[in-house]
C-alpha atoms as a PDB file:
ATOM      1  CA  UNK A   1      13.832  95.450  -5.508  1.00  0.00           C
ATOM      2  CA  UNK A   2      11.572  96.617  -2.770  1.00  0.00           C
ATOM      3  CA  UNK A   3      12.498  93.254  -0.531  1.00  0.00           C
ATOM      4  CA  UNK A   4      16.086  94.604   0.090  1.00  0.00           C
ATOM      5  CA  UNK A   5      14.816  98.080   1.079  1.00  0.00           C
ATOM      6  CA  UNK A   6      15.842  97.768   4.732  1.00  0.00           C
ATOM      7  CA  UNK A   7      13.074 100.180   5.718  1.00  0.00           C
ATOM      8  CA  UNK A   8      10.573  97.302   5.117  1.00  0.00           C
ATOM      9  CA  UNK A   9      12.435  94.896   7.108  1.00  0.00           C
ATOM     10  CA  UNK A  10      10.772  95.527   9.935  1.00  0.00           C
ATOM     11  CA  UNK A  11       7.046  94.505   8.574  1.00  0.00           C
ATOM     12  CA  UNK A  12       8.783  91.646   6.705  1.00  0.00           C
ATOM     13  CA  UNK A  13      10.006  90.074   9.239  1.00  0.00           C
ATOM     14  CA  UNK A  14       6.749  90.773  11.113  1.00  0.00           C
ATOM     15  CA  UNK A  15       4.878  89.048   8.418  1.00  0.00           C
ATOM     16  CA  UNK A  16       7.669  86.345   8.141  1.00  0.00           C
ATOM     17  CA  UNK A  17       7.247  85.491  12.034  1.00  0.00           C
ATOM     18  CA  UNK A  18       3.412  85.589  12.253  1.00  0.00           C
ATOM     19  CA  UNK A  19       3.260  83.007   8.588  1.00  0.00           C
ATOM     20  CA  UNK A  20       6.050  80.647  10.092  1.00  0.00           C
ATOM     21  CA  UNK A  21       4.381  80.536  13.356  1.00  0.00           C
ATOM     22  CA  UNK A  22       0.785  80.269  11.557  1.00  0.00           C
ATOM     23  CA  UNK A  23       1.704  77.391   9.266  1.00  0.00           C
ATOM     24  CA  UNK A  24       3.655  76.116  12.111  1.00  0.00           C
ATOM     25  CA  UNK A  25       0.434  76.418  14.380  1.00  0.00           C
ATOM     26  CA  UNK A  26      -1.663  74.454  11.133  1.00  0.00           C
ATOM     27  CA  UNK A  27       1.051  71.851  10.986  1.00  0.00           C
ATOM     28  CA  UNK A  28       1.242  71.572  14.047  1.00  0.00           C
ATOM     29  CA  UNK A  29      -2.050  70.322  15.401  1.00  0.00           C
ATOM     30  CA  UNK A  30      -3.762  69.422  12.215  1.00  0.00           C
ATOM     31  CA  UNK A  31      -1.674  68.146   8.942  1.00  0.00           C
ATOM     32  CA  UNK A  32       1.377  66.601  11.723  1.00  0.00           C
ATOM     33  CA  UNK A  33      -1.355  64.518  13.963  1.00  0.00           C
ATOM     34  CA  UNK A  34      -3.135  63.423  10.382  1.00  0.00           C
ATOM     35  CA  UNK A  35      -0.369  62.474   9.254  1.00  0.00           C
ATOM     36  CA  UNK A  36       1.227  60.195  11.899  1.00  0.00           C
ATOM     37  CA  UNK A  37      -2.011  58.955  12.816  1.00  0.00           C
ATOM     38  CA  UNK A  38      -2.311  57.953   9.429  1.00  0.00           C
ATOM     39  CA  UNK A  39       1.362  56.186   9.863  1.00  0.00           C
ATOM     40  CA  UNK A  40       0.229  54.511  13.031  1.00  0.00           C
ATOM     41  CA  UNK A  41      -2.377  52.825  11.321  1.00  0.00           C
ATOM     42  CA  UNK A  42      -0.152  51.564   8.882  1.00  0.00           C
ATOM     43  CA  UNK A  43       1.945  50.088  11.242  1.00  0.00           C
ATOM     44  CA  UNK A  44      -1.086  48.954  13.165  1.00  0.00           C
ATOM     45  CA  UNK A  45      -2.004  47.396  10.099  1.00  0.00           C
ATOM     46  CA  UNK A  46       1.162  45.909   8.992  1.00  0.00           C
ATOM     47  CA  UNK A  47       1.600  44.523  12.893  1.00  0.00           C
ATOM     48  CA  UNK A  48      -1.617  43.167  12.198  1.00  0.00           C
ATOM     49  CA  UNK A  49      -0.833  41.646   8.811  1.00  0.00           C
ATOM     50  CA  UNK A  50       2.451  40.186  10.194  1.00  0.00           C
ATOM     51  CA  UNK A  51       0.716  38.683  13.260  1.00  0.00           C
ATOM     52  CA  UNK A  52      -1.779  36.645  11.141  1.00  0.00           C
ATOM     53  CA  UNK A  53       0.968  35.812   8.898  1.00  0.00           C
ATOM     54  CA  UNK A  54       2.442  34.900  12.091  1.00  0.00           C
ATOM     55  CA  UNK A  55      -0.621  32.562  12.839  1.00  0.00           C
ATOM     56  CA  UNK A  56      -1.336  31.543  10.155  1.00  0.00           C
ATOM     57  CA  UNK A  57       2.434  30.277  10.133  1.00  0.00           C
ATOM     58  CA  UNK A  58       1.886  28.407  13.444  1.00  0.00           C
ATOM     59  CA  UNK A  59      -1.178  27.125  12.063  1.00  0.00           C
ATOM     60  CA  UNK A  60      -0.042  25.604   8.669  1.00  0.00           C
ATOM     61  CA  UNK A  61       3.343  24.149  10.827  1.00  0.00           C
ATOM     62  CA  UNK A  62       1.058  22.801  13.374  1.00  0.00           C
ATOM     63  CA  UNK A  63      -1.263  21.632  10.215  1.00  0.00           C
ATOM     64  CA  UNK A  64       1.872  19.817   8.445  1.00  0.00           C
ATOM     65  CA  UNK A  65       2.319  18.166  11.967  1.00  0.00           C
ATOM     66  CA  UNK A  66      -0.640  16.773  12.455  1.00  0.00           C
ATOM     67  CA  UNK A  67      -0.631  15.843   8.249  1.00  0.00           C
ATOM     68  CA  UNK A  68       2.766  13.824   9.044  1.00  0.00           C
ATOM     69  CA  UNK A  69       1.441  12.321  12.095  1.00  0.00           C
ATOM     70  CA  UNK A  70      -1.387  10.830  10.232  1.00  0.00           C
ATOM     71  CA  UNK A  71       0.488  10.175   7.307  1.00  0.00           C
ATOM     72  CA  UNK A  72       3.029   8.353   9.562  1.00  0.00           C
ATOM     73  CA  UNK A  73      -0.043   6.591  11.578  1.00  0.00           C
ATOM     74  CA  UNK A  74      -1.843   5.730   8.453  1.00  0.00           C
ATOM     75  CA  UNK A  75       1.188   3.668   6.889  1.00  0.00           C
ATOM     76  CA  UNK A  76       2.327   2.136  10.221  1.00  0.00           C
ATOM     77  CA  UNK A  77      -1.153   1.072  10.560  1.00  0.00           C
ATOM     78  CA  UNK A  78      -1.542  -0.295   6.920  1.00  0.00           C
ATOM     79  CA  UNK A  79       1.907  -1.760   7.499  1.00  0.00           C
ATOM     80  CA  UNK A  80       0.988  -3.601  10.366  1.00  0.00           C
ATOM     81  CA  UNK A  81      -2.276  -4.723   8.393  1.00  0.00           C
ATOM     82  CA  UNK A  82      -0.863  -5.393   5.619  1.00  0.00           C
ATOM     83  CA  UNK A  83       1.931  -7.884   7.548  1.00  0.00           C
ATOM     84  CA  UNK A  84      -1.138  -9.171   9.364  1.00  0.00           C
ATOM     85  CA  UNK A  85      -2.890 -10.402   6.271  1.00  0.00           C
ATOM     86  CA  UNK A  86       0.266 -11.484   4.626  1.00  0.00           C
ATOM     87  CA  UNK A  87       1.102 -13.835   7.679  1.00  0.00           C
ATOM     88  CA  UNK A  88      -2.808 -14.911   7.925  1.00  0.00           C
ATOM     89  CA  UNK A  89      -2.480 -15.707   4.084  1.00  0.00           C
ATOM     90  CA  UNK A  90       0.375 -17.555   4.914  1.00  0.00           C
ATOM     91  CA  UNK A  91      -1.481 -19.046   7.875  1.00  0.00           C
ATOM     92  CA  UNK A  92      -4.349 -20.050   5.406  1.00  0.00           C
ATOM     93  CA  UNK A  93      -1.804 -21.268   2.821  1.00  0.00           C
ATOM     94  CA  UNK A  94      -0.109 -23.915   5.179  1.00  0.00           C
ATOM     95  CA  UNK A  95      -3.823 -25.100   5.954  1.00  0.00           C
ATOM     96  CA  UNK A  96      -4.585 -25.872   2.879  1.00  0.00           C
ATOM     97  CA  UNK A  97      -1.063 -27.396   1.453  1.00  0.00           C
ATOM     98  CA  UNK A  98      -1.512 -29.556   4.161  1.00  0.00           C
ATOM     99  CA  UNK A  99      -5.193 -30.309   3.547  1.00  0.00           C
ATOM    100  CA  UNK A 100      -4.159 -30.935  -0.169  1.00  0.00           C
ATOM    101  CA  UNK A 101      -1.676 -33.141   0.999  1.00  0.00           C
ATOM    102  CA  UNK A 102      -3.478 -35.397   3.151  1.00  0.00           C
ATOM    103  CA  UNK A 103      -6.156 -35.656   0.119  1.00  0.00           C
ATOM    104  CA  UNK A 104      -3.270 -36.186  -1.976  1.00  0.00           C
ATOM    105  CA  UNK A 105      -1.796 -38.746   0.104  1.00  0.00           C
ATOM    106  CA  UNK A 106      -5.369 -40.935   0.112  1.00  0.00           C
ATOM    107  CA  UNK A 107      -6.016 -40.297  -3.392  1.00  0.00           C
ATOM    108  CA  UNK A 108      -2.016 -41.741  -4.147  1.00  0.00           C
ATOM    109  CA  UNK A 109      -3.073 -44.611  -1.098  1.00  0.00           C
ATOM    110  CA  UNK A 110      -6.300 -45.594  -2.969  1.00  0.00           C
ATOM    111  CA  UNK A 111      -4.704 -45.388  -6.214  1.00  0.00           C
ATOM    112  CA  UNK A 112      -2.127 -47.333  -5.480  1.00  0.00           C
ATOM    113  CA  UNK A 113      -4.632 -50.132  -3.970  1.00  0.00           C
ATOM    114  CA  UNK A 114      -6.758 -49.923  -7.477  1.00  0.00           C
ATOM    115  CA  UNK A 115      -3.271 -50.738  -9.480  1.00  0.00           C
ATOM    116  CA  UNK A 116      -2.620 -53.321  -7.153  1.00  0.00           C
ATOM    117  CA  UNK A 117      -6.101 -54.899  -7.286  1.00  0.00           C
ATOM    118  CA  UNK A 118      -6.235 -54.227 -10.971  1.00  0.00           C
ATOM    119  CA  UNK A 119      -2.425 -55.616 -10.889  1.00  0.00           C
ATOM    120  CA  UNK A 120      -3.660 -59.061  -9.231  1.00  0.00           C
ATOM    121  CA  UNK A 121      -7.038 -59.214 -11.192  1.00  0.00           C
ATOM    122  CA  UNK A 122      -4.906 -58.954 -14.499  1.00  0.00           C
ATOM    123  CA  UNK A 123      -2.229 -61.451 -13.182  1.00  0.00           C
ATOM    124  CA  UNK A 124      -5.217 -63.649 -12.513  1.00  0.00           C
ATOM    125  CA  UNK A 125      -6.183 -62.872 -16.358  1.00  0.00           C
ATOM    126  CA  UNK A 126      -3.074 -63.560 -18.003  1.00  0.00           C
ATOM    127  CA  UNK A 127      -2.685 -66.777 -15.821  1.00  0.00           C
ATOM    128  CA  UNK A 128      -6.344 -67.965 -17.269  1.00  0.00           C
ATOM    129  CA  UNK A 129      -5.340 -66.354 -20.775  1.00  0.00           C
ATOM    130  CA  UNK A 130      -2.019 -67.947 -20.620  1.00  0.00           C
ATOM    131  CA  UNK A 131      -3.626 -71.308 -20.069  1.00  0.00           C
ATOM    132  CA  UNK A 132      -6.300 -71.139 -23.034  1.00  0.00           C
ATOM    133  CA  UNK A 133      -3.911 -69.993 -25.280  1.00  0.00           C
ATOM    134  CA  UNK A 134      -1.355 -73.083 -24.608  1.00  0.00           C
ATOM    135  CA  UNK A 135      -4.385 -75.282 -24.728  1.00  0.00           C
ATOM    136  CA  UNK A 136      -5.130 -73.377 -28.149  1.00  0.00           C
ATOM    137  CA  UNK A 137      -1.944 -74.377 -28.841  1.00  0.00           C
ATOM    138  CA  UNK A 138      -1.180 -77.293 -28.175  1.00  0.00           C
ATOM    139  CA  UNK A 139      -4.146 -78.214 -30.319  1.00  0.00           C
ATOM    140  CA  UNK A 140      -3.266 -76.808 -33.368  1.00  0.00           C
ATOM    141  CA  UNK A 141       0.002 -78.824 -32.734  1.00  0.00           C
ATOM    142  CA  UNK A 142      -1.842 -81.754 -32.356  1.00  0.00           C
ATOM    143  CA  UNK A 143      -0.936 -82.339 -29.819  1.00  0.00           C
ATOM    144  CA  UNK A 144      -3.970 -83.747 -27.135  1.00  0.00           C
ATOM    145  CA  UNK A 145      -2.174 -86.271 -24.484  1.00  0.00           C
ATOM    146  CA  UNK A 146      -1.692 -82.877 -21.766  1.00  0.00           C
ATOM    147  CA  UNK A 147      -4.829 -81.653 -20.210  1.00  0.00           C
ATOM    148  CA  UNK A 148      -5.623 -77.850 -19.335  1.00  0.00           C
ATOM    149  CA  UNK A 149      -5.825 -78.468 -15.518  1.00  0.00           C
ATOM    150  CA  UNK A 150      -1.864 -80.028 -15.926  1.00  0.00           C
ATOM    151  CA  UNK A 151      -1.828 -76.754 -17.938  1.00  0.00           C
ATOM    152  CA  UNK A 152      -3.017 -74.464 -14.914  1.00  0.00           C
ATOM    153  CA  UNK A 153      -1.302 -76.369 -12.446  1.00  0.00           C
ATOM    154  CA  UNK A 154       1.861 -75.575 -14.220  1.00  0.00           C
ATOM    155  CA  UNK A 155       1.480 -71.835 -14.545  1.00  0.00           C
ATOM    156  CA  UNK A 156       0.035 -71.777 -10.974  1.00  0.00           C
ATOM    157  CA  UNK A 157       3.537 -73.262  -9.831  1.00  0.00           C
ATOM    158  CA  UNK A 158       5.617 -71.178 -12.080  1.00  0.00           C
ATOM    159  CA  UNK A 159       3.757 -67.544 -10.681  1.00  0.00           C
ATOM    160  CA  UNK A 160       4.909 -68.522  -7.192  1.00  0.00           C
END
């Protein structure tokens, strides 16, 4: 094996030196700067993809906020409304059960009068009825000394 012949040691070690230092030269200043600037721009890009994740964090927390705020605002407001009606219905309500009342009350006032006037006109009937019919009969009893107006007299005293 010729690389154990220490006679070439001298050139391979030569050769050895001036390829490590050559490759160390290339990595050096072109594959080593490629590749971390190639690095850095991933982590650029990741910072930069984690700060608008970031933001966009902020933004949707501020976002559900604001949403809650509203939501919150929304229902106290239709709460209030909703109470605000419900009392003005209530409001409206008492208006007209007492409206209905009071027409209630004069329709139960006048109806009342008409059965009293119809009360008194048919009182006056029966005491006009009552008399024809005893005049009717008392003359199929043949019986003709008593005369209607003793008759009507009669039932005039007996209704007070």
């Amino acid at each position: 094996m010729p690389q154990l012949d220490p006679s070439s040691y001298a050139s391979q070690i030569f050769w050895l030196l001036i390829c490590f230092f050559t490759m160390m030269f290339i990595m050096a200043n072109f594959i080593v700067p490629k590749i971390a600037e190639i690095r850095q721009q991933r982590e650029n890009k990741i910072d930069g993809y984690l700060h608008k994740a970031e933001e966009l964090k902020l933004k949707t927390e501020k976002a559900v906020q604001r949403y809650e705020e509203a939501l919150h605002t929304a229902t106290q407001t239709a709460s209030e409304a909703l109470q605000n009606t419900k009392e003005e219905l209530n409001q409206m309500i008492g208006q007209k059960q007492a409206e209905l009342d009071k027409k209630l009350q004069k329709q139960i006032k006048n109806g009342e009068a008409e059965i009293l006037k119809e009360k008194e006109n048919a009182l006056k009937e029966i005491k006009s009825v009552s008399a024809d019919i005893t005049a009717e009969l008392l003359r199929k009893l043949n019986i003709s000394d008593i005369k209607i107006s003793d008759i009507k007299q009669t039932i005039e005293q007996e209704a007070k």
